[in-house]
Protein backbone atom coordinates (compact mmCIF):
# COMPACT_ATOMS: atom_id res chain seq x y z
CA UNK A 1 -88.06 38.76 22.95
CA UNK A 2 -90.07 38.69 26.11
CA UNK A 3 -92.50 35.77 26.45
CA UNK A 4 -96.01 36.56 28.46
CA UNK A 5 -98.33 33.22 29.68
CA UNK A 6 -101.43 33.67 30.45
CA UNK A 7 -102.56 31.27 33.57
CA UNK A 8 -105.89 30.65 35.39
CA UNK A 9 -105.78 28.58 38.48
CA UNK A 10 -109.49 26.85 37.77
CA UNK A 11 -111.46 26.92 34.37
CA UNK A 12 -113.74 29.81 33.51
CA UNK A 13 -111.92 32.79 34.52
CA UNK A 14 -112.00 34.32 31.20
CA UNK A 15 -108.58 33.50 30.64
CA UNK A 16 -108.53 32.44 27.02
CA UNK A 17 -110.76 35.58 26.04
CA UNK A 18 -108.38 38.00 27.61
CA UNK A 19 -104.97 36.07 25.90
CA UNK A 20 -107.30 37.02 22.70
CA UNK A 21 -107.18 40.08 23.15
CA UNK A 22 -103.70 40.81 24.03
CA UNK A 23 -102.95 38.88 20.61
CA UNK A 24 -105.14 41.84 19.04
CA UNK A 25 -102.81 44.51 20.61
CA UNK A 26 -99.25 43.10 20.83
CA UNK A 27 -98.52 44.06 17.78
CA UNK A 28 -95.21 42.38 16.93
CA UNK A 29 -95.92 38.61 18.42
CA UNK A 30 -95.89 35.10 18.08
CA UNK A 31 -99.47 33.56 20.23
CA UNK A 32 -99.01 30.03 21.51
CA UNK A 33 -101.81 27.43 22.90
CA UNK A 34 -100.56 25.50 25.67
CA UNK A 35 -103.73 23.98 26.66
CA UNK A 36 -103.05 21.12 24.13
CA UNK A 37 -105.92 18.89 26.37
CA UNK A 38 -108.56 21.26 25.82
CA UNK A 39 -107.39 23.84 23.40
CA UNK A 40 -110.00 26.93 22.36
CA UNK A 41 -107.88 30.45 21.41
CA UNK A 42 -108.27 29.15 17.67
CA UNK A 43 -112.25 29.66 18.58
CA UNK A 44 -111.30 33.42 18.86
CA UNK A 45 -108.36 33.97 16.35
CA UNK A 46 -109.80 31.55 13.69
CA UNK A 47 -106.14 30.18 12.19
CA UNK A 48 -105.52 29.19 8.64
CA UNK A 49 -102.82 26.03 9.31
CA UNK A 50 -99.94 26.39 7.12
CA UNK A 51 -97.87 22.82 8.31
CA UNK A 52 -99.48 20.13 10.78
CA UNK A 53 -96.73 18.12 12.29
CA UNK A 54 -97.44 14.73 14.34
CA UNK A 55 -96.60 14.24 17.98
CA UNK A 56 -95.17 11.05 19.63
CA UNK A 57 -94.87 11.88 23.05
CA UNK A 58 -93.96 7.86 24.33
CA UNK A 59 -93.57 3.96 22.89
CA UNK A 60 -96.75 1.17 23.69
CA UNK A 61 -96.47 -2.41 23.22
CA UNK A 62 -97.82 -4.90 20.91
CA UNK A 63 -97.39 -8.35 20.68
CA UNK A 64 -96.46 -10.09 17.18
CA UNK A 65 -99.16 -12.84 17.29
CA UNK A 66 -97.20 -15.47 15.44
CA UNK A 67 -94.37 -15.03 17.91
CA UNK A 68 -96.52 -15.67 21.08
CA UNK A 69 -96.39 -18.71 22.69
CA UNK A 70 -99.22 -17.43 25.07
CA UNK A 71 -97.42 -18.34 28.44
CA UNK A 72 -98.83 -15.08 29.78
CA UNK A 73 -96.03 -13.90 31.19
CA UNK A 74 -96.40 -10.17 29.81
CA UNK A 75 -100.09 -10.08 31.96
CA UNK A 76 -97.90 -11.18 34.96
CA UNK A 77 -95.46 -8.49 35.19
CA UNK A 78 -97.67 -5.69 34.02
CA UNK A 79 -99.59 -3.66 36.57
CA UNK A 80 -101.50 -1.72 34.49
CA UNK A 81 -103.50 -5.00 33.39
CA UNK A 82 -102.89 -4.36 29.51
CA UNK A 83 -101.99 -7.41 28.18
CA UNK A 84 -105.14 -9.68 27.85
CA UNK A 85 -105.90 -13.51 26.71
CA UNK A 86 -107.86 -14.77 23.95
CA UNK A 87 -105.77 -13.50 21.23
CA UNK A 88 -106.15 -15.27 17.66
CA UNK A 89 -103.88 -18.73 17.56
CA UNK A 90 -101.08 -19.14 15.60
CA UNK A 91 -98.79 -22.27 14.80
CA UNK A 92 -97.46 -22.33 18.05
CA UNK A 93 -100.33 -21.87 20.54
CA UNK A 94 -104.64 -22.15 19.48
CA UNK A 95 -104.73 -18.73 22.14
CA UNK A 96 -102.14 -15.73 22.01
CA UNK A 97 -102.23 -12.29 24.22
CA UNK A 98 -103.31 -8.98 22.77
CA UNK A 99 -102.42 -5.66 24.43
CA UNK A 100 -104.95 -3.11 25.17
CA UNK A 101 -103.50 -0.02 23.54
CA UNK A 102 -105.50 2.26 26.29
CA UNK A 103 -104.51 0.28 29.39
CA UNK A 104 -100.79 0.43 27.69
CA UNK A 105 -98.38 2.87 29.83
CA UNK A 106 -95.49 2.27 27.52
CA UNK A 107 -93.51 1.17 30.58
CA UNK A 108 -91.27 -1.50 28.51
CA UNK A 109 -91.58 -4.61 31.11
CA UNK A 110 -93.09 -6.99 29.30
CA UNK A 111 -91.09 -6.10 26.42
CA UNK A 112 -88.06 -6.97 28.58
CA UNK A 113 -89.66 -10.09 30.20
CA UNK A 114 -91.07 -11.94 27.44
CA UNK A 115 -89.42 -15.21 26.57
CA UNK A 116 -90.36 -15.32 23.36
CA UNK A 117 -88.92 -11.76 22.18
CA UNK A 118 -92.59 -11.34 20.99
CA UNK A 119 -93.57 -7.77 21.94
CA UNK A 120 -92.80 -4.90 20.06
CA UNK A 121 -92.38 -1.58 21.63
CA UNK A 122 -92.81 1.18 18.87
CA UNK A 123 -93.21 5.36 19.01
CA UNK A 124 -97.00 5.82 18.67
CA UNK A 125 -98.55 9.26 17.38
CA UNK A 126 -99.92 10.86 20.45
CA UNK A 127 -101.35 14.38 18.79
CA UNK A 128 -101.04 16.92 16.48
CA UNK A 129 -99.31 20.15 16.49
CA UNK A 130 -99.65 22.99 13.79
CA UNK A 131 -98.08 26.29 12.30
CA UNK A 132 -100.85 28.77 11.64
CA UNK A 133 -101.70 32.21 10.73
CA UNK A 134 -103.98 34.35 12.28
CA UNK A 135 -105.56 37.92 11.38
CA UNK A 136 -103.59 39.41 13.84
CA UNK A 137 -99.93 37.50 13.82
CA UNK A 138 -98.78 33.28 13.72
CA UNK A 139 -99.65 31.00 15.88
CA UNK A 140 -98.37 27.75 17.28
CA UNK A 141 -100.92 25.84 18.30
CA UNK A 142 -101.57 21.27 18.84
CA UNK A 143 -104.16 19.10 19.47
CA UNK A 144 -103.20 15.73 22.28
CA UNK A 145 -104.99 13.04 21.21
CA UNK A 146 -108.09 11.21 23.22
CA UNK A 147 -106.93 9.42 26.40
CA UNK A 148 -103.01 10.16 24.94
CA UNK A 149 -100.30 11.16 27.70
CA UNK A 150 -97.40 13.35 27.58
CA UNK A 151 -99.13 16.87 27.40
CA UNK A 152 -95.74 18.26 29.05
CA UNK A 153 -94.04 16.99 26.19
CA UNK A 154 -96.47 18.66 23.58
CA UNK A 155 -96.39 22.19 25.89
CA UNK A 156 -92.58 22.41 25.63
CA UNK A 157 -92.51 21.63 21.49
CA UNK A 158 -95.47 24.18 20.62
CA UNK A 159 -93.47 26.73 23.31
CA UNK A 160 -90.07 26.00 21.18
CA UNK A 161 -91.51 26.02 17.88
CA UNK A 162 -92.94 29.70 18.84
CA UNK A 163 -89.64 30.94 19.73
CA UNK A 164 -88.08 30.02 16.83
CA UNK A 165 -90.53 31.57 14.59
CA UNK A 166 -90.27 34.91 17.08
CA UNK A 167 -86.66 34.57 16.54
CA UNK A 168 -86.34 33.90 12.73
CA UNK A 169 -89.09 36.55 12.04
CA UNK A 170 -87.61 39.55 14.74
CA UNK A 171 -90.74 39.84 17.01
CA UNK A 172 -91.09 41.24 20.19
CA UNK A 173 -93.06 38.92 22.22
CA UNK A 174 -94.65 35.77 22.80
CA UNK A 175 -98.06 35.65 24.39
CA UNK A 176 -98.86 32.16 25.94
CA UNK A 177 -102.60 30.57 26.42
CA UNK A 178 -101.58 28.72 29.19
CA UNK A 179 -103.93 25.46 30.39
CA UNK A 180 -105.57 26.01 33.95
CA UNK A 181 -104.87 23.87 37.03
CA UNK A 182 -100.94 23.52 38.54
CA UNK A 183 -100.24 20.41 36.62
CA UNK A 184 -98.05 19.14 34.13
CA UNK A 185 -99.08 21.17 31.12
CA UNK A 186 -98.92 24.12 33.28
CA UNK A 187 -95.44 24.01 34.67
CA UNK A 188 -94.57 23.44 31.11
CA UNK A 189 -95.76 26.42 30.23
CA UNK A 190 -93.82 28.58 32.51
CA UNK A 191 -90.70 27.18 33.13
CA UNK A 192 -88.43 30.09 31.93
CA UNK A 193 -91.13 32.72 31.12
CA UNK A 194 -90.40 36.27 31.76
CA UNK A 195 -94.00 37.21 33.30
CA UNK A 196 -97.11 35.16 34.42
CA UNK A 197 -100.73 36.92 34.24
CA UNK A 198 -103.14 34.90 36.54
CA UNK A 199 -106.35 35.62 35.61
CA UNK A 200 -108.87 34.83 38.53
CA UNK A 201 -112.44 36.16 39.40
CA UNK A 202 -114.35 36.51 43.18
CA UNK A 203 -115.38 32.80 44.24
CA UNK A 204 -113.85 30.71 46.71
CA UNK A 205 -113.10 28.42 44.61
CA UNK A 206 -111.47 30.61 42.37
CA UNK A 207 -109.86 32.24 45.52
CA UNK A 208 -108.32 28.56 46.65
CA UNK A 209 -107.03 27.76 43.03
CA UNK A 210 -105.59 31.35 42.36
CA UNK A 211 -103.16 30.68 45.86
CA UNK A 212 -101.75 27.51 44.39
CA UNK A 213 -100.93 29.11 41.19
CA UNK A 214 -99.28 31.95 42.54
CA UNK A 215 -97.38 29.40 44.67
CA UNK A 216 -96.37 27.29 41.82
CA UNK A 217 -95.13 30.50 40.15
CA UNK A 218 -93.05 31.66 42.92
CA UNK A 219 -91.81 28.18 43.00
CA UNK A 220 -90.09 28.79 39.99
CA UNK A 221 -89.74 32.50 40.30
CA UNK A 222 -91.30 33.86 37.42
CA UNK A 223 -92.50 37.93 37.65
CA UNK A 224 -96.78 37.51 38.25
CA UNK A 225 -99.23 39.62 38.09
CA UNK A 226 -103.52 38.93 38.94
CA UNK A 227 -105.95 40.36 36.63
CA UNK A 228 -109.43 39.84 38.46
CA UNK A 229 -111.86 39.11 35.95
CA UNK A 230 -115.60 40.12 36.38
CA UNK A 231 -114.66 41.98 39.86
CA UNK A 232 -117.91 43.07 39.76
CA UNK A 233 -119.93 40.05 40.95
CA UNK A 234 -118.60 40.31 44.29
CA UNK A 235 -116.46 42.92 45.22
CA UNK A 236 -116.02 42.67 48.87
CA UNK A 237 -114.06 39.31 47.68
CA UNK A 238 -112.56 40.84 45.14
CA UNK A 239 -111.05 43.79 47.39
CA UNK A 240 -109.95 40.44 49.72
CA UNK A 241 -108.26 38.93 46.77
CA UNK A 242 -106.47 42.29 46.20
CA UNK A 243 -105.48 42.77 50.00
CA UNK A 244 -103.95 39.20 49.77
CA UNK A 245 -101.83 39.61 46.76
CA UNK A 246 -100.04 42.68 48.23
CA UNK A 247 -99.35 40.69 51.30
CA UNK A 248 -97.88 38.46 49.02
CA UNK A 249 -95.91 40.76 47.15
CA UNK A 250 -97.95 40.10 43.93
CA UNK A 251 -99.30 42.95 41.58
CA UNK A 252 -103.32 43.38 40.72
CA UNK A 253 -102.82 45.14 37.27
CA UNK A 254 -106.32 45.05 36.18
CA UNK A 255 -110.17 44.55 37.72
CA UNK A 256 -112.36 43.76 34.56
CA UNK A 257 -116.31 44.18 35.23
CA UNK A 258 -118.54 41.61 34.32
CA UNK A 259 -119.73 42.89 30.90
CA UNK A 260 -122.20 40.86 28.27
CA UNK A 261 -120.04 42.11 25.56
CA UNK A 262 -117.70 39.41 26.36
CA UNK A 263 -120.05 36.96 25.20
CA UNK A 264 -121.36 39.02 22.12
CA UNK A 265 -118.17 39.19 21.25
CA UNK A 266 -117.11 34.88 21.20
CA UNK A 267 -120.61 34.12 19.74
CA UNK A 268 -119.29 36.18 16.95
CA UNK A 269 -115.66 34.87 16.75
CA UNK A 270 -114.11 38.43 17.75
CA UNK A 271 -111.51 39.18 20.87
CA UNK A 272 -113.33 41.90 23.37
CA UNK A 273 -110.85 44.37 22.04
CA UNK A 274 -112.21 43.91 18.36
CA UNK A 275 -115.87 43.84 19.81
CA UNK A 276 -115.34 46.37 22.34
CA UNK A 277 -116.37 49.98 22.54
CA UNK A 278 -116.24 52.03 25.69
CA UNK A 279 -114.70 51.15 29.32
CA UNK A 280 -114.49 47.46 28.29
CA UNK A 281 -112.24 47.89 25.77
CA UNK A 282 -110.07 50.73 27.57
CA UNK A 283 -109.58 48.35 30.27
CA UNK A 284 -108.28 45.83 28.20
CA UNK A 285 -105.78 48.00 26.55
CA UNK A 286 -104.73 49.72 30.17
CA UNK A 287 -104.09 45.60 31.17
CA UNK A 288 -101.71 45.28 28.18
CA UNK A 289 -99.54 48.43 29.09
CA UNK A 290 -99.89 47.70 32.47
CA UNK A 291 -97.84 43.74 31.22
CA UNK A 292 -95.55 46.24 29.28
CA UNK A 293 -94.35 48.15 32.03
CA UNK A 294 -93.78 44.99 34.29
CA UNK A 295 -91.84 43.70 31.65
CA UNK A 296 -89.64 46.82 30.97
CA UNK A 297 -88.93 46.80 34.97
CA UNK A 298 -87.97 43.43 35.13
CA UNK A 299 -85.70 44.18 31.98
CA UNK A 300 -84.02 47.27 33.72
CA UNK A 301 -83.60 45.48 36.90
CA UNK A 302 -82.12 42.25 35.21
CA UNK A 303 -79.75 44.76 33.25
């Protein structure tokens, strides 16, 4: 089982599109979406969810309003300014404290400071996550909540739900819609992967993100490889991106051109491979033997 994650250092890059389409060639695979913040590869491989499971990434407080004695002692030790006056009254005091379930970092210390024992600190459901199957193969896939925390958390059950499916059902690989950025999500989603495809295209800005990527994946020493997406645009950049990655010891397996099938092809819930005809589509597949023979080096060398 050989587990592929597809990683953009910025937004845009076409990085969900091309995961797509290696879901419509791998042809023994489980696909996972690790961009649980923003997630879109169901846009593409339109999922029918067999089991929804909730998440509870972290505990919030809450005060028990009859226990309050409203000394305010909670809004004194917090630093995130969550717990607020003008609570409803209760035998004790006319005023209690609320907590502002938002402002709440789950942090504990005005559970552990309160003299009146009257905060409760609870699990709270911070997403969704769901086992689903696709036209092409299943698919592990979640949904983090609005404003909710713990996305690492979320990345690292979807990841480990996908290989036990991959591993109770024989298949060959696991390909990995990774979120963009070097964050949390994204370190979650590589940490013991056996190849990282950066997907990039010719701006600067795209040029500055893809360096930090490829620095967080050395970091951690996982095989990469840079497919340049819509070369075309610019391709003295592009040839500068190339240049740089072999001084870095990092493999360009693909330059994609800039094609308006691409966008024929989302409006009408397809992968590029599905929509495809001519040197878009060969591309594509030359990309996913190109991943194939990467991972049957890395395989020879480890053995």
């Amino acid at each position: 089982m050989k587990e592929i994650v597809v990683i953009s250092g910025k937004g845009g890059t076409g990085k969900t599109s091309i995961t797509a389409s290696l879901a419509a060639l791998a042809q023994n695979a489980v696909f996972v979406d690790c961009d649980v913040d923003a997630a879109d590869l169901h846009l593409l491989l339109r999922p029918k969810i067999e089991l929804t499971s909730d998440f509870s990434g972290g505990k919030k407080a809450s005060i028990i309003t009859a226990k309050c004695i409203g000394c305010g002692k909670c809004r004194d030790v917090c630093n995130f300014d969550a717990p607020k006056p003008g609570g409803p009254g209760n035998d004790i005091v006319e005023k209690t404290y609320s907590i502002d379930p938002v402002a709440c970092e789950g942090c504990s210390v005005c559970v552990e400071f309160c003299p009146a024992k009257a905060i409760e600190f609870e699990n709270v459901i911070n997403g969704q996550w769901f086992i689903s199957q696709t036209r092409f193969r299943p698919m592990v896939h979640a949904k983090l909540g609005i404003a909710e925390e713990n996305s690492g958390k979320l990345v690292t059950l979807v990841r480990k739900e996908a290989k036990r499916i991959a591993a109770e059902q024989h298949k060959e690989f696991i390909i990995v819609d990774g979120s963009p950025g070097i964050g949390c999500p994204v370190i979650a989603s590589i940490t013991g992967a056996d190849l990282a495809l950066i997907v990039t295209e010719p701006t600067m800005s795209a040029l500055h993100d893809l360096n930090r990527i490829a620095e967080l994946t050395g970091h951690f020493n996982i095989p990469t490889a840079i497919c340049i997406n819509k070369y075309d645009i610019n391709p003295e950049l592009s040839d500068s991106i190339e240049k740089d990655a072999k001084a870095k010891n990092l493999n360009v397996v693909s330059r994609i051109p800039y094609d308006t099938q691409v966008t024929k092809a989302q409006l009408d819930a397809k992968t590029i491979v599905e929509y495809g005809r001519g040197p878009l589509k060969k591309q594509i597949e030359s990309l996913w033997q190109s991943i194939i023979r990467m991972l049957h080096a890395k395989n020879n060398w480890e053995n």
